[in-house]
Protein backbone atom coordinates (compact mmCIF):
# COMPACT_ATOMS: atom_id res chain seq x y z
CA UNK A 1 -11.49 17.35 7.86
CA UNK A 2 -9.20 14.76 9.10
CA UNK A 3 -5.62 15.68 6.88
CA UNK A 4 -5.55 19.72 6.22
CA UNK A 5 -3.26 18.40 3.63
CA UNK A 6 -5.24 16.75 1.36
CA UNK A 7 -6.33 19.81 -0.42
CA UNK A 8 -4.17 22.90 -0.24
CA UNK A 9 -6.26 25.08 -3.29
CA UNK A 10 -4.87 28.33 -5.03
CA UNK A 11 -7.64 29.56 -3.74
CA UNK A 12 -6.89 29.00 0.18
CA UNK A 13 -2.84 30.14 -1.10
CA UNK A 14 -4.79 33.43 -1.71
CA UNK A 15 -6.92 33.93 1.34
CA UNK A 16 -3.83 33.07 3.58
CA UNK A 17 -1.35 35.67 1.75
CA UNK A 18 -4.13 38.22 2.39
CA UNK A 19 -4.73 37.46 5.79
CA UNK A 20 -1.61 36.89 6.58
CA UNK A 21 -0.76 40.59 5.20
CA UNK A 22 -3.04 42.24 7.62
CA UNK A 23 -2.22 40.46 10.27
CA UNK A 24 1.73 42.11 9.47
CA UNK A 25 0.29 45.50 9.15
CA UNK A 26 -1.43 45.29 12.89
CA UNK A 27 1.80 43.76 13.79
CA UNK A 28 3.68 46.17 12.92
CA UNK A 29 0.87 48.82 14.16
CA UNK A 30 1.16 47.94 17.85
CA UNK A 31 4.99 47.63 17.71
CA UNK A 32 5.05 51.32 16.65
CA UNK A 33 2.74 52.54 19.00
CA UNK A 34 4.51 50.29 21.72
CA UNK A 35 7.44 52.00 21.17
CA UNK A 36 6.03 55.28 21.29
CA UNK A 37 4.02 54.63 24.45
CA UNK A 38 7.12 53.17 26.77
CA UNK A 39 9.51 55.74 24.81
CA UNK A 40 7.22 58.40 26.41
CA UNK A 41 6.58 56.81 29.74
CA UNK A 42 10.58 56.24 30.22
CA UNK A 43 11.06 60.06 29.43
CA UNK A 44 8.60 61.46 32.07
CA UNK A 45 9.83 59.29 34.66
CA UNK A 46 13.33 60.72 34.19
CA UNK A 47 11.93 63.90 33.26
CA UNK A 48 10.16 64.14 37.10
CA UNK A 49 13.10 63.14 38.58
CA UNK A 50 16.00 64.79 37.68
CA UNK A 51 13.42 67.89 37.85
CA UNK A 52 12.79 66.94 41.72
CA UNK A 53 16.19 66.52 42.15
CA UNK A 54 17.06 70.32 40.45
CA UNK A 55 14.87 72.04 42.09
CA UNK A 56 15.96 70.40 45.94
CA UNK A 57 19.61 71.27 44.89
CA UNK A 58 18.50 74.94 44.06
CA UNK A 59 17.09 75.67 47.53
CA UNK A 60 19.97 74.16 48.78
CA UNK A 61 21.69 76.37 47.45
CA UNK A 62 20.24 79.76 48.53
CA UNK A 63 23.01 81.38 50.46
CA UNK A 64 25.12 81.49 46.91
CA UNK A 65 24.92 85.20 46.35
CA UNK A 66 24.73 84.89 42.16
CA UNK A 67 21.89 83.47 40.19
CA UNK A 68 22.79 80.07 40.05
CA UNK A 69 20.14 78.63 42.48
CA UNK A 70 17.67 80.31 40.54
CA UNK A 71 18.37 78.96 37.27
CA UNK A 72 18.58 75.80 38.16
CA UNK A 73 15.05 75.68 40.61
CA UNK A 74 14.05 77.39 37.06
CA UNK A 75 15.57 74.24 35.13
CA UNK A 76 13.79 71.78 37.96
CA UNK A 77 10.41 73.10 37.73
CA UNK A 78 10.40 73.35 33.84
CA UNK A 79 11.17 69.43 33.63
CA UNK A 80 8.03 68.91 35.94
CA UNK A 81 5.97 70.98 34.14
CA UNK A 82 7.17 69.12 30.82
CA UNK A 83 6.39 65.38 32.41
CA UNK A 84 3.49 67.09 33.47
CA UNK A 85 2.26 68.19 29.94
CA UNK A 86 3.88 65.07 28.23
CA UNK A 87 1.72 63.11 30.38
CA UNK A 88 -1.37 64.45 30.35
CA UNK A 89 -1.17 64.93 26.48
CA UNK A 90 1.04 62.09 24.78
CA UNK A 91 -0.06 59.48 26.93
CA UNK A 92 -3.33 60.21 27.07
CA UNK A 93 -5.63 57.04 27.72
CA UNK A 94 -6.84 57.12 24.02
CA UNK A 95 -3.28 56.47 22.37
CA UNK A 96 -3.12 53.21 24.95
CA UNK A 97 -6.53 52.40 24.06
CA UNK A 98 -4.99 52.80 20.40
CA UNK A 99 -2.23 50.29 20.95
CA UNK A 100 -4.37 48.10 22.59
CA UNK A 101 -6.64 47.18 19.88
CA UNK A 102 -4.03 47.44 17.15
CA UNK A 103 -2.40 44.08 19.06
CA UNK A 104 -5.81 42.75 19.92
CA UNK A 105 -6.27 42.19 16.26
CA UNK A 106 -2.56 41.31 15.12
CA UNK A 107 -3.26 38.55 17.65
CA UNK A 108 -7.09 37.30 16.62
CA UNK A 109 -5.50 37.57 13.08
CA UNK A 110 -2.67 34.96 13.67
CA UNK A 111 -4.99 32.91 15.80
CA UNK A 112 -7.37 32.62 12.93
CA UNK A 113 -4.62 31.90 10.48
CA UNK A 114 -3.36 29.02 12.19
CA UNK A 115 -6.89 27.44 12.77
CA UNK A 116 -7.14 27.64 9.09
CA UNK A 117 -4.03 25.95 8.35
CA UNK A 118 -4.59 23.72 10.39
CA UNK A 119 -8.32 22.86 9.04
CA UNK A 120 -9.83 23.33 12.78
CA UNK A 121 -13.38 25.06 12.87
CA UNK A 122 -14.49 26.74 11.36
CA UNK A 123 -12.71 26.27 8.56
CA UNK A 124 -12.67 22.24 8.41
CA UNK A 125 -16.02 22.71 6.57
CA UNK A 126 -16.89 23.58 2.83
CA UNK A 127 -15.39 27.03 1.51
CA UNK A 128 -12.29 27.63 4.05
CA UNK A 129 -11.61 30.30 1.95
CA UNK A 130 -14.03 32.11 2.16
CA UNK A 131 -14.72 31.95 5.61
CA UNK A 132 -11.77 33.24 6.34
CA UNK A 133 -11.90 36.24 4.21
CA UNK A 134 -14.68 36.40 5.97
CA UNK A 135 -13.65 36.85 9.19
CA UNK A 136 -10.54 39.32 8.76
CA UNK A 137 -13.45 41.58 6.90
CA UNK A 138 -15.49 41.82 9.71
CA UNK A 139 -11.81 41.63 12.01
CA UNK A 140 -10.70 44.76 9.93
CA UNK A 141 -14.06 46.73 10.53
CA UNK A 142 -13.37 47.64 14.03
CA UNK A 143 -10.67 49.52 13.40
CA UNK A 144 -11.71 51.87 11.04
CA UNK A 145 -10.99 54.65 13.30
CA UNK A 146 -7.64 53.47 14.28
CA UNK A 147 -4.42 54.38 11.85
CA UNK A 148 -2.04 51.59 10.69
CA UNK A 149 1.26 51.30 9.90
CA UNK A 150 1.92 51.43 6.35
CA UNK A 151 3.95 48.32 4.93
CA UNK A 152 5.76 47.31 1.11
CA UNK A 153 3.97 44.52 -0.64
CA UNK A 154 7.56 43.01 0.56
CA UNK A 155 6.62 43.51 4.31
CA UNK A 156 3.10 42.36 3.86
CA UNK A 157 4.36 38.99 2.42
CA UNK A 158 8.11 39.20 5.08
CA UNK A 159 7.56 35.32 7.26
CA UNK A 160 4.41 34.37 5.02
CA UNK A 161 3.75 30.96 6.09
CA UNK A 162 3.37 28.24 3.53
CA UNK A 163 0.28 25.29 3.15
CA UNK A 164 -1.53 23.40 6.04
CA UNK A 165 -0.48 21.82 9.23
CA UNK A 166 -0.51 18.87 10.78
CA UNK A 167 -1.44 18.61 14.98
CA UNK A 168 2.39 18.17 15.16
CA UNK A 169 3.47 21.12 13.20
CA UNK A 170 1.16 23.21 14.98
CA UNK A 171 2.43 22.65 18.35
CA UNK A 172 6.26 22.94 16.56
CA UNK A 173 5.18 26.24 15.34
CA UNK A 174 2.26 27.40 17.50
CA UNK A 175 2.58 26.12 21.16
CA UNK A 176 6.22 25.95 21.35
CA UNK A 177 6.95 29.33 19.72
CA UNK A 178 4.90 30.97 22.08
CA UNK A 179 6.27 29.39 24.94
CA UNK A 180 9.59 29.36 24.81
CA UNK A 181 10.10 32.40 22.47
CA UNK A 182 7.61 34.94 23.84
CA UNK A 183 6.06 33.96 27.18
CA UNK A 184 9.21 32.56 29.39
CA UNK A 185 11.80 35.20 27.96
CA UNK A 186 9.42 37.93 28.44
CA UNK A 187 8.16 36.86 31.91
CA UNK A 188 12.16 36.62 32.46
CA UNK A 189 12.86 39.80 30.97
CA UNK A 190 10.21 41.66 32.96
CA UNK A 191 11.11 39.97 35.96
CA UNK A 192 14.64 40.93 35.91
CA UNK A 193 13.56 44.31 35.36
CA UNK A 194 11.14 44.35 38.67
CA UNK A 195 13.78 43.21 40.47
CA UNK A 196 16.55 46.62 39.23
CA UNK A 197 13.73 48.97 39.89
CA UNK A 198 12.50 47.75 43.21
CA UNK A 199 16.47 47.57 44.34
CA UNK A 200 16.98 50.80 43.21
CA UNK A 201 14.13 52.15 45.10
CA UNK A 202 15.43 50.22 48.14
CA UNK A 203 18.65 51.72 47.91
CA UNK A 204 17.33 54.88 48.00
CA UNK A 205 15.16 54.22 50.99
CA UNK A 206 18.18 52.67 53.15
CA UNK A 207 20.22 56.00 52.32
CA UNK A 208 17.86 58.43 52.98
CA UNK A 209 17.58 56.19 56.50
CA UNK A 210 21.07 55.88 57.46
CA UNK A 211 22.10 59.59 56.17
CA UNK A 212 18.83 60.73 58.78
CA UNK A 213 19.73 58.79 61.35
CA UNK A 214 23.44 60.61 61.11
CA UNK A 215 21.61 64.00 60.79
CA UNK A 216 22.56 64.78 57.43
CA UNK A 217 19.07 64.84 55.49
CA UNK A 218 17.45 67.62 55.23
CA UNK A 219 13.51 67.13 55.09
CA UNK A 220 13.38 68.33 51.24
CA UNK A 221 15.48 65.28 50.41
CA UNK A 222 13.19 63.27 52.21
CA UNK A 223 10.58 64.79 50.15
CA UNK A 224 12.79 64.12 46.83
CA UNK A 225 13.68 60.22 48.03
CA UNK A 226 9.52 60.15 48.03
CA UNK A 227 9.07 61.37 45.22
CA UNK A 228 11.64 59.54 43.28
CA UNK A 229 10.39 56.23 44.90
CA UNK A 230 6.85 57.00 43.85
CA UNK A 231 7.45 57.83 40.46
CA UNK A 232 9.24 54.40 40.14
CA UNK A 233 6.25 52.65 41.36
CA UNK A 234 4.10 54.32 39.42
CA UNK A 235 5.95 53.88 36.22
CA UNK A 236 6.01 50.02 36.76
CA UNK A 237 2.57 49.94 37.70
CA UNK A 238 2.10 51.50 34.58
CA UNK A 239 3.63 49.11 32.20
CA UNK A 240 1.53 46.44 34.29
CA UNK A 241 4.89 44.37 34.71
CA UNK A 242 3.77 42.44 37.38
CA UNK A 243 0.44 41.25 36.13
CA UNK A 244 2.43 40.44 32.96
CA UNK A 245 4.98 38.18 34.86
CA UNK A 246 2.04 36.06 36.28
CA UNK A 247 0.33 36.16 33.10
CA UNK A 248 2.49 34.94 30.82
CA UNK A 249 3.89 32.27 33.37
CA UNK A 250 0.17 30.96 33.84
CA UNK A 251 -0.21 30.63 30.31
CA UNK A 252 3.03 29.34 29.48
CA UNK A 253 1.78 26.26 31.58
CA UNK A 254 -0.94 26.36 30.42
CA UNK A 255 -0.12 25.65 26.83
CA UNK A 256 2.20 23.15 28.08
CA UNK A 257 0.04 20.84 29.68
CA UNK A 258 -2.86 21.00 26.54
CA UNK A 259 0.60 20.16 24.29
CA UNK A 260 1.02 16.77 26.97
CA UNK A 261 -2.57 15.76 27.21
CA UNK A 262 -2.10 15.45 23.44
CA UNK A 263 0.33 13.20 23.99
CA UNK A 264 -0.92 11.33 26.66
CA UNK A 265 -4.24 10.89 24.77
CA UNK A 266 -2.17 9.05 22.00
CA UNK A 267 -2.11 12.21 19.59
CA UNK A 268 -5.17 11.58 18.09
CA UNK A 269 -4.64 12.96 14.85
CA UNK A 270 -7.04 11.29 13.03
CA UNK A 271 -10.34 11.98 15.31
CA UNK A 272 -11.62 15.50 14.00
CA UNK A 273 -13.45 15.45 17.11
CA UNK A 274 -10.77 15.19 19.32
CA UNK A 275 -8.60 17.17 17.03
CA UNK A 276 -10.67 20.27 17.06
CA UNK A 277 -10.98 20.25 20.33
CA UNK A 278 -7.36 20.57 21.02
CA UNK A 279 -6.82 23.00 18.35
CA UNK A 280 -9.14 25.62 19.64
CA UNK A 281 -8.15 24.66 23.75
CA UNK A 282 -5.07 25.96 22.22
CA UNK A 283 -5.98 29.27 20.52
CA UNK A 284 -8.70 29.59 23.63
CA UNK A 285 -5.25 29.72 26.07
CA UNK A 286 -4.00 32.32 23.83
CA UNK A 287 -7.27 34.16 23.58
CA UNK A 288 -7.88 34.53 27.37
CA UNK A 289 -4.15 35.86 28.05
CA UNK A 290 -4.79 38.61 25.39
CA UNK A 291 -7.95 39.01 26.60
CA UNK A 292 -7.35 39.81 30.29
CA UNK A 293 -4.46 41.76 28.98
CA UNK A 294 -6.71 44.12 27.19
CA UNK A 295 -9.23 44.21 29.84
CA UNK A 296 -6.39 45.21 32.77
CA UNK A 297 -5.00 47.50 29.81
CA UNK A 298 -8.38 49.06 29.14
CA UNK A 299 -8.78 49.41 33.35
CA UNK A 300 -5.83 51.13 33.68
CA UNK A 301 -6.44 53.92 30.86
CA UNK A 302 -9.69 54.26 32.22
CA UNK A 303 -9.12 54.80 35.54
C-alpha cells in the first residue's frame, strides 16, 4: 500500500475509534495504578524514617523523668511497623505486576494504531479493519484478570486521532513526540531527581562524619544516618530510576537516527518495501524499551 491515503473507509473510521478507546482505558489504567504505587512507596520511605528518627530521639531522652520518651519511642516504632505492613501488603509484587501489564498494553495498543494509520504491515494488505479488530481482541484477552479504569464515552474518544499518515506525519507525530516529549524530559526529570536524593544522602554521610570526628554522635545516630541512607537507596532502586535514565536516553537515539537514515535514504515514501521497513524499525525501538522495562519491572517484583 504505497499512499495510506487513498482509501480512508467508514469502516477503518470505526476500527480506529474502537481501538483507539481501549488503548485510553489502559492508559488511563496504568496512570492510576502508577500513582498509587509511587504514592505508597513515597509514604513508607518517610514513614521509616521519621519512625527511625522517633524512636533514636526517645532513648535519647531517657533521663526525662515523665513519659515523654516513651510516647514518642511508642510513636517511632508504630511508623515502622506501619511501613512495615504498608509494604508488605499494598505494594505487594502482584499490584506492580498489575501496573505493569496495564501499560504493556496501553503501549502495544498505540503501537498498533499507528501502524494502521500509517498502512504498514500488517495492515497494508486486504481488510485493515479487520485485522486490527483483530488484534486488540486477542490484545484485550490477557487481561481479563486485571481491572481497568472506567472512562465516559467522552474520555474514550478525548485526543482520538483522525485518518491515515503519511512517513512524514508519522515521524511529526510518532518519533518526535516520543522523543522530545516523553523520553528526554523524563530521562531529565529522573535525572535531576537522582542527583537530590544521592546529595541528600551525602549530606547526611559528611555530618554524621564531621559531628563523630568532634565526638558528638552517639552510635544510635550512626545507626539512624544508616538507616536513613539505606532506605533512600532502596526507594530509588525501587522506582528503577537509573535503568530508566539509560533507557530512555538509548532509545531516544535510537529513534533519532532511524528518523535520519530516512532522510539520508531520500525518504522513500513511495517503496512499500522500504517504507515498511522503517515503519516497524520504528515501533520495534519502542517495543524493546517497553519490553526490557517490563522484564527489569517483572525482576524486581519477583525477586
Amino acid at each position: 500500500m504505497n499512499n495510506p491515503a487513498a482509501s480512508w473507509s467508514p469502516e477503518k473510521a470505526q476500527a480506529l475509534a474502537y481501538a483507539w478507546g481501549e488503548r485510553q482505558v489502559w492508559a488511563a489504567t496504568s496512570r492510576q495504578k502508577k500513582a498509587e504505587i509511587f504514592s505508597w512507596k513515597f509514604r513508607v520511605l518517610v514513614l521509616t524514617i521519621a519512625g527511625a528518627l522517633l524512636a533514636t530521639v526517645s532513648k535519647e531522652l531517657t533521663g526525662i523523668p515523665d513519659s515523654t520518651p516513651w510516647i514518642i519511642g511508642i510513636v517511632g516504632g508504630g511508623m515502622i511497623a506501619l511501613a512495615t505492613y504498608f509494604g508488605k501488603e499494598i505494594l505487594s509484587p502482584g499490584q506492580e505486576r498489575l501496573w505493569i501489564r496495564a501499560r504493556s498494553l496501553a503501549e502495544t495498543l498505540k503501537a498498533e494504531i499507528f501502524l494502521f494509520r500509517a498502512g504498514a504491515a500488517p495492515y497494508d494488505g486486504p481488510d485493515p479493519a479487520t485485522r486490527l479488530m483483530e488484534r486488540v481482541r486477542k490484545l484485550l484477552s490477557t487481561v481479563t484478570d486485571v481491572p481497568s479504569a472506567t472512562l465516559s464515552p467522552e474520555g474514550r474518544r478525548e485526543g482520538l486521532p483522525e485518518g491515515p499518515l503519511s512517513v512524514e506525519e508519522y515521524i511529526k507525530d510518532r518519533l518526535d513526540t516520543q522523543i522530545e516529549e516523553y523520553y528526554r524530559p523524563r530521562a531529565q526529570q529522573y535525572d535531576q531527581l537522582m542527583k537530590r536524593w544521592r546529595n541528600f544522602n551525602l549530606f547526611l554521610g559528611a555530618l554524621a562524619t564531621v559531628l563523630g570526628v568532634l565526638g558528638k554522635w552517639t552510635g544510635a545516630w550512626v545507626a539512624v544516618i544508616t538507616t536513613i541512607t539505606t532506605s533512600v537507596a532502596a526507594y530509588l532502586y525501587a522506582n528503577r530510576y537509573q535503568y530508566l535514565i539509560i533507557s530512555y536516553q538509548t532509545t531516544a537515539r535510537q529513534l533519532e537516527f532511524l528518523k535520519h537514515q530516512w532522510t539520508i535514504m531520500g525518504a522513500p515514501e513511495l517503496d512499500p518495501e522500504k517504507r515498511n521497513r522503517f515503519l516497524q524499525d520504528c515501533e520495534e525501538a519502542i517495543s524493546i524499551e517497553t519490553s526490557a522495562w517490563m522484564a527489569k519491572g517483572t525482576e524486581k517484583s519477583s525477586g
